[in-house]
PDB file of N, CA and C in Angstrom:
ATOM      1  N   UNK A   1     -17.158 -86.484 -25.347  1.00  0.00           N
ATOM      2  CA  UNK A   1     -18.589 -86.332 -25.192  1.00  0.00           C
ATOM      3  C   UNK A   1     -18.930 -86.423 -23.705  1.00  0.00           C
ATOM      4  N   UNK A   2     -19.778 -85.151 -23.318  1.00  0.00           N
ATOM      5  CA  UNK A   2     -20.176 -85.701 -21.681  1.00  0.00           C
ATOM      6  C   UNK A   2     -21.420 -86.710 -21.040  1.00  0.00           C
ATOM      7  N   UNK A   3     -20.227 -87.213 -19.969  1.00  0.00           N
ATOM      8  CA  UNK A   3     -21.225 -88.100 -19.333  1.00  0.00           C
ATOM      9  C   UNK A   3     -22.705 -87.742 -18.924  1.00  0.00           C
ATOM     10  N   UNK A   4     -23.870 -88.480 -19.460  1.00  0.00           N
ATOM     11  CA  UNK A   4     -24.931 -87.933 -19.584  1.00  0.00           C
ATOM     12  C   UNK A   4     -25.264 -88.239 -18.244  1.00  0.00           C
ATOM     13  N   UNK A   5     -24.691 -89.077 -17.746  1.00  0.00           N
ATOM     14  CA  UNK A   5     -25.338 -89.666 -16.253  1.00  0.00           C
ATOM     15  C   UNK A   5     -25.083 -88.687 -14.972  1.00  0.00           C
ATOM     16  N   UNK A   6     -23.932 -87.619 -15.513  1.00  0.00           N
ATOM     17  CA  UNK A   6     -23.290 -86.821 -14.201  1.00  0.00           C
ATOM     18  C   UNK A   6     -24.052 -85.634 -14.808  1.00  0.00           C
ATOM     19  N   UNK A   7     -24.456 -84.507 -13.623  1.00  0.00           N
ATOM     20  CA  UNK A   7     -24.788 -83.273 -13.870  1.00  0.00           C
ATOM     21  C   UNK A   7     -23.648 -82.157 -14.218  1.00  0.00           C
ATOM     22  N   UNK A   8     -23.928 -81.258 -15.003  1.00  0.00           N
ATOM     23  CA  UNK A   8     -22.847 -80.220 -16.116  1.00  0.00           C
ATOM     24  C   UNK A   8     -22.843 -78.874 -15.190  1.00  0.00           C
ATOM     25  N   UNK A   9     -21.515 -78.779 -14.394  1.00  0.00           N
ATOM     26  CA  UNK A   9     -21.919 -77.540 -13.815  1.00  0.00           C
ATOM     27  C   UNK A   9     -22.071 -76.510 -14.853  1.00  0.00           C
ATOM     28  N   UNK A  10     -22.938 -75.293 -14.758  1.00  0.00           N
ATOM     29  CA  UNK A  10     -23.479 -74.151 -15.456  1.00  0.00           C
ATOM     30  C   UNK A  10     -22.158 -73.601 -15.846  1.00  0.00           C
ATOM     31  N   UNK A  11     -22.096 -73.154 -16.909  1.00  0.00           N
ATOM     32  CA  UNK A  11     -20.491 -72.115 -17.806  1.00  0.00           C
ATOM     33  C   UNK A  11     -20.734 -71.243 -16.942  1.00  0.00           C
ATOM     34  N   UNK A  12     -20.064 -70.263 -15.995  1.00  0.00           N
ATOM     35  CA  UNK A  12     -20.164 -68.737 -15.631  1.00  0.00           C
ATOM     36  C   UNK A  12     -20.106 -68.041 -16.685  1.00  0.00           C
ATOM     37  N   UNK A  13     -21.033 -67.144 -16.624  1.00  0.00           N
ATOM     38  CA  UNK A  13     -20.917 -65.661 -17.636  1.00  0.00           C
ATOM     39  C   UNK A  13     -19.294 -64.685 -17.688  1.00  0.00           C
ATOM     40  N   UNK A  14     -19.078 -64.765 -16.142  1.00  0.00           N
ATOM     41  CA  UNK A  14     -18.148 -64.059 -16.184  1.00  0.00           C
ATOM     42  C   UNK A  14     -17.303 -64.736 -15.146  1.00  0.00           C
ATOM     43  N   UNK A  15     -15.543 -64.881 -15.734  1.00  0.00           N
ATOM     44  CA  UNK A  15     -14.966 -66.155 -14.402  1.00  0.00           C
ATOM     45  C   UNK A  15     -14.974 -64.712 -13.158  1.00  0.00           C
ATOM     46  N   UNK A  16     -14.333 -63.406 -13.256  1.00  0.00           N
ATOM     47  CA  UNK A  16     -13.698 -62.433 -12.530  1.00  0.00           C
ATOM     48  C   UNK A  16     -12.928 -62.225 -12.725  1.00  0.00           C
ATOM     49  N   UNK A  17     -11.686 -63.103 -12.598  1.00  0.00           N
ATOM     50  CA  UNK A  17     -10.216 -63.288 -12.645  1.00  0.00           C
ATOM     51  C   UNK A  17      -9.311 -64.534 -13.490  1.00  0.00           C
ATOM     52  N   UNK A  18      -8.489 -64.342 -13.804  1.00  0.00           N
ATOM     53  CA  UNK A  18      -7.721 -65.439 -14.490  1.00  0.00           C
ATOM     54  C   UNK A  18      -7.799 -66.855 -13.878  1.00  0.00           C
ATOM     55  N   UNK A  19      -7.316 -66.120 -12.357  1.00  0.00           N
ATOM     56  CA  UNK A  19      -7.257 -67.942 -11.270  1.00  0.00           C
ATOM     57  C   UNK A  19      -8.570 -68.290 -11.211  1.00  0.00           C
ATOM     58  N   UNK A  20      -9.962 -67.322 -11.385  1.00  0.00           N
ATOM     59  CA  UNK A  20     -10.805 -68.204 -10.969  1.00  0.00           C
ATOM     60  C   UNK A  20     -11.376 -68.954 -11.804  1.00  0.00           C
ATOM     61  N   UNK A  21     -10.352 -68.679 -13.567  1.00  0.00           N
ATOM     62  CA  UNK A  21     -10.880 -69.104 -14.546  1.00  0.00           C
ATOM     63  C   UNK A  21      -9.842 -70.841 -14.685  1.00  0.00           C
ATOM     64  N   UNK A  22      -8.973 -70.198 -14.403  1.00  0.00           N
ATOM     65  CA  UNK A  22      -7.876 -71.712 -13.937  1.00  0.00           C
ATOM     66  C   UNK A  22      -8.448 -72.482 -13.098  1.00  0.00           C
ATOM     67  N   UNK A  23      -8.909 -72.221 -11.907  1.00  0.00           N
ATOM     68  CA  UNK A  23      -9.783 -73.365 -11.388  1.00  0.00           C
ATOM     69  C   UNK A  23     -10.421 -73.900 -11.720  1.00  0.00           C
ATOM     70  N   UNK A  24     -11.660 -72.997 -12.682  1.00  0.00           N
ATOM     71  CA  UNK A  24     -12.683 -74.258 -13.054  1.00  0.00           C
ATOM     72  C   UNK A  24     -12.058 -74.944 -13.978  1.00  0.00           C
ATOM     73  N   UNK A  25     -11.160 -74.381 -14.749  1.00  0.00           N
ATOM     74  CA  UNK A  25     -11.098 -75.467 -16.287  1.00  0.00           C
ATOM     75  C   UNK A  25      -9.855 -76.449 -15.487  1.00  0.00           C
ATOM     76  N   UNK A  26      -9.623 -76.336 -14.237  1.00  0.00           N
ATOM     77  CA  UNK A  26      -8.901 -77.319 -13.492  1.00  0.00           C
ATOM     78  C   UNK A  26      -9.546 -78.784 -13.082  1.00  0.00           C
ATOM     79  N   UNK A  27     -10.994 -78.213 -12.766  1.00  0.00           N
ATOM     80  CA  UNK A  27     -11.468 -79.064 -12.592  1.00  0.00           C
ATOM     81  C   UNK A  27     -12.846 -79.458 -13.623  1.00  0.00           C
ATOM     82  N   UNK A  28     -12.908 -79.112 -14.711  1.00  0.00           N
ATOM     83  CA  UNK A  28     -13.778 -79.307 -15.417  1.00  0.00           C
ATOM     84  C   UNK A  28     -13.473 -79.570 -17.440  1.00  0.00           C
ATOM     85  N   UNK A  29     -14.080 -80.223 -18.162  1.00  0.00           N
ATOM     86  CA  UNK A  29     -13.627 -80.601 -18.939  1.00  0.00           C
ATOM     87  C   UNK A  29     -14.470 -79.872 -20.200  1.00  0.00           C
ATOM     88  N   UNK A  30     -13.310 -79.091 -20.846  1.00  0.00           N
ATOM     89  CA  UNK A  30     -14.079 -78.219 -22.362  1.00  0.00           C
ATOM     90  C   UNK A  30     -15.699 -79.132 -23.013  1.00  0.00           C
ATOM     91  N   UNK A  31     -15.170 -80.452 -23.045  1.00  0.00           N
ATOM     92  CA  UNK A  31     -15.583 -81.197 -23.668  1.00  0.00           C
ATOM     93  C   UNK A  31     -17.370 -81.379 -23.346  1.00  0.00           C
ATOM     94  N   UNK A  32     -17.216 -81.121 -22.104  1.00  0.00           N
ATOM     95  CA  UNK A  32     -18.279 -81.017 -21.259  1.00  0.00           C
ATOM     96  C   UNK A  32     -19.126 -79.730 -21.832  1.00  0.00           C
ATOM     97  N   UNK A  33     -18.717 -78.632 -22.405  1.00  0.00           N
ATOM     98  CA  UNK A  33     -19.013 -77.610 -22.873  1.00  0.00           C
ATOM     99  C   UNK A  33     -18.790 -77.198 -24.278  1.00  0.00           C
ATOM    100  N   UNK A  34     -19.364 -78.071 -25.502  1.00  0.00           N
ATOM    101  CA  UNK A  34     -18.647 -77.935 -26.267  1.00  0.00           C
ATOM    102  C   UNK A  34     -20.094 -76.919 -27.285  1.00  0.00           C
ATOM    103  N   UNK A  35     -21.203 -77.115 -26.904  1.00  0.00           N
ATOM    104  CA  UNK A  35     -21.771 -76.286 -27.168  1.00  0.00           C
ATOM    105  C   UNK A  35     -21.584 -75.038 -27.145  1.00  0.00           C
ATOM    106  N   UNK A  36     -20.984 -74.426 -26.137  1.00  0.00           N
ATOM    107  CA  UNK A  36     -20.438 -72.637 -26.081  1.00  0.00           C
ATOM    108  C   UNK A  36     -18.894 -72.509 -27.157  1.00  0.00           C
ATOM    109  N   UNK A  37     -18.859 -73.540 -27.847  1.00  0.00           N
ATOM    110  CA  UNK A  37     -17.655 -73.299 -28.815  1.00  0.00           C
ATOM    111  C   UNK A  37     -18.278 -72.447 -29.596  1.00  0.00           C
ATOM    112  N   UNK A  38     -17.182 -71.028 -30.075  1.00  0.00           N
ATOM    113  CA  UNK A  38     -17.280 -70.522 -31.324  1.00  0.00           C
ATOM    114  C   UNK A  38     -15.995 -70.618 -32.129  1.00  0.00           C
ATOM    115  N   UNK A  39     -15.829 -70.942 -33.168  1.00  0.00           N
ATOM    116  CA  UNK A  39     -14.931 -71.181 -34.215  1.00  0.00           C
ATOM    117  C   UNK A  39     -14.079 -70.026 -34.256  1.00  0.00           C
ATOM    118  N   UNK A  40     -12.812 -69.562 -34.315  1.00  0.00           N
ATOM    119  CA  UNK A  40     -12.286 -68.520 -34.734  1.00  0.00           C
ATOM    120  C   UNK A  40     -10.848 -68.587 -35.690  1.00  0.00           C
ATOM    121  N   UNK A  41     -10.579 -67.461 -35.932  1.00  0.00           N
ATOM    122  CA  UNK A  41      -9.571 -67.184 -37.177  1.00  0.00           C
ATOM    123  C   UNK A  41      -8.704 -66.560 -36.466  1.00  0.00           C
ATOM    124  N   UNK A  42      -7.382 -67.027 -36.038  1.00  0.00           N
ATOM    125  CA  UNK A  42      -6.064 -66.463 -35.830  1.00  0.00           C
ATOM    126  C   UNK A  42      -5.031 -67.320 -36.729  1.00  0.00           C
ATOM    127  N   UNK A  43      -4.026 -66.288 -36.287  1.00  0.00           N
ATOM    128  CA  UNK A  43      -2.420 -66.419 -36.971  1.00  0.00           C
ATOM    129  C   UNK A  43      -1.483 -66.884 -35.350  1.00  0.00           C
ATOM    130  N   UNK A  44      -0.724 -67.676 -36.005  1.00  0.00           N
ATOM    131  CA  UNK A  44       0.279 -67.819 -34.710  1.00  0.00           C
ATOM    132  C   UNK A  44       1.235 -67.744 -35.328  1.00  0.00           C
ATOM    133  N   UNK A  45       2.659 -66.665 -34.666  1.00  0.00           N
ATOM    134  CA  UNK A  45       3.540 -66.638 -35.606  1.00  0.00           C
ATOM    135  C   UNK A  45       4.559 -67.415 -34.541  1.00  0.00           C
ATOM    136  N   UNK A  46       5.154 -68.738 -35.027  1.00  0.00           N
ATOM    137  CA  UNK A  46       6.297 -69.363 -33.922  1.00  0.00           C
ATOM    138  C   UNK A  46       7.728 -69.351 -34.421  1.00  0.00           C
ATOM    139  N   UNK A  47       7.684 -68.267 -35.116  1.00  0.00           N
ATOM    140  CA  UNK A  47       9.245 -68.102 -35.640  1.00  0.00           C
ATOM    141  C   UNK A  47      10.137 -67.807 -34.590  1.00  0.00           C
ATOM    142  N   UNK A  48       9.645 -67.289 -33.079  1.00  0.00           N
ATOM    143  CA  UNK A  48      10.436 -67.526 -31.967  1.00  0.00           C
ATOM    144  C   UNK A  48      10.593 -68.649 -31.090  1.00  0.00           C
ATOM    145  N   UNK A  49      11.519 -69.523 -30.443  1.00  0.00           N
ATOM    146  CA  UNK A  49      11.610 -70.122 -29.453  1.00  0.00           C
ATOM    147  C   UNK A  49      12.861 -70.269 -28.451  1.00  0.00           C
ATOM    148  N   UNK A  50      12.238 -70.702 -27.568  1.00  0.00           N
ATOM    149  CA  UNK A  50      12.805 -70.411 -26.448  1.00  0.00           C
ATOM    150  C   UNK A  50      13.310 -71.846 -25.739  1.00  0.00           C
ATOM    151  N   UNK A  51      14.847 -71.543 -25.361  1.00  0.00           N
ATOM    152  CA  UNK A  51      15.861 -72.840 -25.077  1.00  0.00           C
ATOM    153  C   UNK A  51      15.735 -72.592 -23.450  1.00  0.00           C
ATOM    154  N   UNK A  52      16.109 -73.915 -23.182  1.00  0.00           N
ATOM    155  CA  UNK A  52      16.405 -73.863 -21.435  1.00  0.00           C
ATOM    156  C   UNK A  52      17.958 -74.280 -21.105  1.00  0.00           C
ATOM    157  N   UNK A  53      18.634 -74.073 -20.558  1.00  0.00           N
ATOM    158  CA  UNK A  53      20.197 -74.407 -20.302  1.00  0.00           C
ATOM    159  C   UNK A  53      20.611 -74.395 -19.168  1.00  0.00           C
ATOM    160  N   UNK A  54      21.664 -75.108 -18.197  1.00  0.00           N
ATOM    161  CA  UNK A  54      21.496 -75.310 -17.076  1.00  0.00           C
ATOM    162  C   UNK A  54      22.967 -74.357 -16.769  1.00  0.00           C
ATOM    163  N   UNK A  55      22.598 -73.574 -15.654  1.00  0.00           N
ATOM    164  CA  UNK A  55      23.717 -72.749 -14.977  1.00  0.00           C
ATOM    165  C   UNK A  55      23.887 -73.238 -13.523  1.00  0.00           C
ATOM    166  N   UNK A  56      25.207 -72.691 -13.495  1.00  0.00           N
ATOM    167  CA  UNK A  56      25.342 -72.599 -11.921  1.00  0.00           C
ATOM    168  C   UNK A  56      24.258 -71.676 -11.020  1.00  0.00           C
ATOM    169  N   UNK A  57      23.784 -72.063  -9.735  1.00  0.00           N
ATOM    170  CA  UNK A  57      22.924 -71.360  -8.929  1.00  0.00           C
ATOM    171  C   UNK A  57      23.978 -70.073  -8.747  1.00  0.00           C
ATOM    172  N   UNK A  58      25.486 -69.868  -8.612  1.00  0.00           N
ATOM    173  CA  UNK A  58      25.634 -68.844  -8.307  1.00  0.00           C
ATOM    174  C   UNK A  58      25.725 -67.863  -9.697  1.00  0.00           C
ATOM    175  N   UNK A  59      25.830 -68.416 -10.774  1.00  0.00           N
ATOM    176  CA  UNK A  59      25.807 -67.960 -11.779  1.00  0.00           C
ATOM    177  C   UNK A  59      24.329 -66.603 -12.707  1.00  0.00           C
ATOM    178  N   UNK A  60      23.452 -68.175 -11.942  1.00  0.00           N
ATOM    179  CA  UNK A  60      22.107 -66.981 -11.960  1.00  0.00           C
ATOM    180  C   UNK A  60      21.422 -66.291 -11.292  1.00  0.00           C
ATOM    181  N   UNK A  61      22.303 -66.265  -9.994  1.00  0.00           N
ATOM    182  CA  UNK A  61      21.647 -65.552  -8.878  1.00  0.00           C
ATOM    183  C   UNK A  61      22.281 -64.074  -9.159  1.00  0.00           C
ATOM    184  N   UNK A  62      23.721 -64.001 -10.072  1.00  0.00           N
ATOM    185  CA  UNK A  62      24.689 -63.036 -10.548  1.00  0.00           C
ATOM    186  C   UNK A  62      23.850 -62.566 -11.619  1.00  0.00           C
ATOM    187  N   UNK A  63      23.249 -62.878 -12.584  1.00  0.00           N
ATOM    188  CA  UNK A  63      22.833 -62.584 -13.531  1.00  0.00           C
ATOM    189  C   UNK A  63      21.219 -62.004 -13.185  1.00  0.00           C
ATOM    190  N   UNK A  64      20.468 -62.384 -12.317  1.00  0.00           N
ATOM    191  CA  UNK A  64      19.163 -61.756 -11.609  1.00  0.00           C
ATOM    192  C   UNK A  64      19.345 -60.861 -10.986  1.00  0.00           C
ATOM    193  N   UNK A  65      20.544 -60.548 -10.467  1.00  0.00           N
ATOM    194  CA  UNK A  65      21.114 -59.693  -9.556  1.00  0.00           C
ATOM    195  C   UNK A  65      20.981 -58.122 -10.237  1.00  0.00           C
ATOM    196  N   UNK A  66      21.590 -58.383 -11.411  1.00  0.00           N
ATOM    197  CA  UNK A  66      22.533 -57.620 -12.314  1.00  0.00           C
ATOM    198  C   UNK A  66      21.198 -57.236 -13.299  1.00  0.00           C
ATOM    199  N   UNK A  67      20.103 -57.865 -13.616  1.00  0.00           N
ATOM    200  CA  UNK A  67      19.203 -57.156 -14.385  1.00  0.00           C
ATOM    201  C   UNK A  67      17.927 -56.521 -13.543  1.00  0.00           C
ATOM    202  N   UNK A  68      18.172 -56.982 -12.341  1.00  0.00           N
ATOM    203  CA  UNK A  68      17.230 -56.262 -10.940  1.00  0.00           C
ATOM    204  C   UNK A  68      17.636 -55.179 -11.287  1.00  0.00           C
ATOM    205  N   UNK A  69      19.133 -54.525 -11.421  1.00  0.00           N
ATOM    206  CA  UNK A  69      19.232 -53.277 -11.146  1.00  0.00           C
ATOM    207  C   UNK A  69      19.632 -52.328 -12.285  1.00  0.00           C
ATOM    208  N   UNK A  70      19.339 -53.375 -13.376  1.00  0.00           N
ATOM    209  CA  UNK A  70      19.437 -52.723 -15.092  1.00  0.00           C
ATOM    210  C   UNK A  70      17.667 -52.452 -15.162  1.00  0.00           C
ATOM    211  N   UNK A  71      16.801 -52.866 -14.394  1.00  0.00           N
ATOM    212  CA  UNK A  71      15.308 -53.191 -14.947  1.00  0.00           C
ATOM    213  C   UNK A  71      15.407 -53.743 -16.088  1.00  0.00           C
ATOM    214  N   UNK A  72      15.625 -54.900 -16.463  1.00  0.00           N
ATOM    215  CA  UNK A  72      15.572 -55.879 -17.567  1.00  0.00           C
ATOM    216  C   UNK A  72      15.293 -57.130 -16.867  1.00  0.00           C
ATOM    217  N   UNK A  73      14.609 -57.544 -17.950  1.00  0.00           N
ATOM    218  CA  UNK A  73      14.283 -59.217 -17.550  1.00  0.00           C
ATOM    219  C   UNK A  73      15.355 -59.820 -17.430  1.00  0.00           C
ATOM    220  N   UNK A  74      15.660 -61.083 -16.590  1.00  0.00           N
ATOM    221  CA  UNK A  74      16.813 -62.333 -16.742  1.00  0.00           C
ATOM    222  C   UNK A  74      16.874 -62.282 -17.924  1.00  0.00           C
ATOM    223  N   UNK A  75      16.205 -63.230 -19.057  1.00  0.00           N
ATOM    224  CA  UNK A  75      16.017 -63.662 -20.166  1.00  0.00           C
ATOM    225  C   UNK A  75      16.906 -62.529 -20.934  1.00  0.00           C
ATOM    226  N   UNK A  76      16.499 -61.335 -21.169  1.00  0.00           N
ATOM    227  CA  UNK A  76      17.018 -60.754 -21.757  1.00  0.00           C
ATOM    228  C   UNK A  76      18.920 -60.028 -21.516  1.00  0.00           C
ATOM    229  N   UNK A  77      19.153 -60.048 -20.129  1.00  0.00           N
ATOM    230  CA  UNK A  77      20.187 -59.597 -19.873  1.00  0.00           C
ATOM    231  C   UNK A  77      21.169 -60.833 -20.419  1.00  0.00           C
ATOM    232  N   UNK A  78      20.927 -62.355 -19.594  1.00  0.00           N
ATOM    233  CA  UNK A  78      21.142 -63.008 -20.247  1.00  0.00           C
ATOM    234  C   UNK A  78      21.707 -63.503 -21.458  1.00  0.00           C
ATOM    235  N   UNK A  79      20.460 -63.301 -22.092  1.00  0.00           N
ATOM    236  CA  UNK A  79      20.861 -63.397 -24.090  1.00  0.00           C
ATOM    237  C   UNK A  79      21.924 -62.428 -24.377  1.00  0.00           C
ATOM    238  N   UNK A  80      21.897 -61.032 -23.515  1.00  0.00           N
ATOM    239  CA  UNK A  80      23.301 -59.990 -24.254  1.00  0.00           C
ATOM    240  C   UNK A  80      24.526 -60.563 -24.251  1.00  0.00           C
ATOM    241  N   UNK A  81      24.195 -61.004 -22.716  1.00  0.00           N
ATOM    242  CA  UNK A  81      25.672 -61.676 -22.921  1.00  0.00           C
ATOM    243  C   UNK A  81      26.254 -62.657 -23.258  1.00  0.00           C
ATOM    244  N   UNK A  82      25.155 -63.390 -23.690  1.00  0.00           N
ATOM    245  CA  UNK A  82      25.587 -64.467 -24.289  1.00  0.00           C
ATOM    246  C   UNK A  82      26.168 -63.944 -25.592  1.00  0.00           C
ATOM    247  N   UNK A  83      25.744 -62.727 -26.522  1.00  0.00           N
ATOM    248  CA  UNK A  83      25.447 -62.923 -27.739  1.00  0.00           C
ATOM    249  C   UNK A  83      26.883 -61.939 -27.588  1.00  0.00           C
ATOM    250  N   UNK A  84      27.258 -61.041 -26.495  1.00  0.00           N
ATOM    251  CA  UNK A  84      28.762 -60.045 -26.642  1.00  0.00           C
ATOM    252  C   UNK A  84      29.374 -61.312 -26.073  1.00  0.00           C
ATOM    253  N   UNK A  85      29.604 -62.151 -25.574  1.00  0.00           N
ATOM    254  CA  UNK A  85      30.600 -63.017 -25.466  1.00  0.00           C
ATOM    255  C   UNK A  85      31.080 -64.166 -26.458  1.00  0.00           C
ATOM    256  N   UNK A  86      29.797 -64.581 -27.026  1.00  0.00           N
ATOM    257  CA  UNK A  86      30.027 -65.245 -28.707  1.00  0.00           C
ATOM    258  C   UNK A  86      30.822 -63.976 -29.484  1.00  0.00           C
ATOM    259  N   UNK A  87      30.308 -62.729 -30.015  1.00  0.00           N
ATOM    260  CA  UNK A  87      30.788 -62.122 -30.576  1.00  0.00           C
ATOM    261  C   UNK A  87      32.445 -61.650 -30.698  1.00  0.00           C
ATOM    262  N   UNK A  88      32.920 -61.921 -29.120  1.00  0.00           N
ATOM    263  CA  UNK A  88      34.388 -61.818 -28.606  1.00  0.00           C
ATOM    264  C   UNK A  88      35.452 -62.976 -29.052  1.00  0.00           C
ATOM    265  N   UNK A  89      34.531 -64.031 -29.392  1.00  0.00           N
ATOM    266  CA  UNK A  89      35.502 -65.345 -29.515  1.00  0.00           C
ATOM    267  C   UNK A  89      36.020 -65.050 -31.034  1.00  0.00           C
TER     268      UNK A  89
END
C-alpha cells in the first residue's frame, strides 16, 4: 500500500523505450500504482528450461567463435554438440 505521506510520481502514458521503462519501475514501486492494474488471462508454457554449466574460458571462446561464423546462437551450437557427442558414446 502507498505511503500516503510521500507524493506518487504520475504513471507516463507512454515510457518510449524499454530502458526508459526499466528505469522507472527501477525506481518506483507497482504497488504505488495499483490502481492502473488490469487483470489478464495468459498461458505460460514452462515445459522448457534452461541449465547453466561451467566451461573452460578457452572452451567457450571456441564455441562463440564457431557459431559467429555458423550464424547460430552459442546456446544452440552448443546443445548440438553436446547432444552428437552423447549420441557417439
Amino acid at each position: 500500500m502507498p505511503d500516503s505521506d510521500r507524493p506518487i510520481d504520475p504513471l507516463p502514458d507512454d515510457f518510449g523505450s524499454e530502458e526508459a521503462a526499466a528505469a522507472f519501475w527501477d525506481s518506483h514501486s507497482i504497488a504505488d500504482y495499483e490502481e492502473f492494474l488490469e487483470p489478464v488471462d495468459f498461458q505460460v508454457n514452462v515445459n522448457r528450461r534452461h541449465f547453466e554449466i561451467e566451461v573452460y574460458e578457452e572452451c567457450f571462446v571456441a564455441v562463440r567463435e564457431t557459431a559467429r561464423k555458423q550464424h547460430k546462437p552459442v546456446k544452440q551450437l552448443a546443445s548440438e554438440i553436446i547432444k552428437q557427442r552423447l549420441a557417439s558414446i
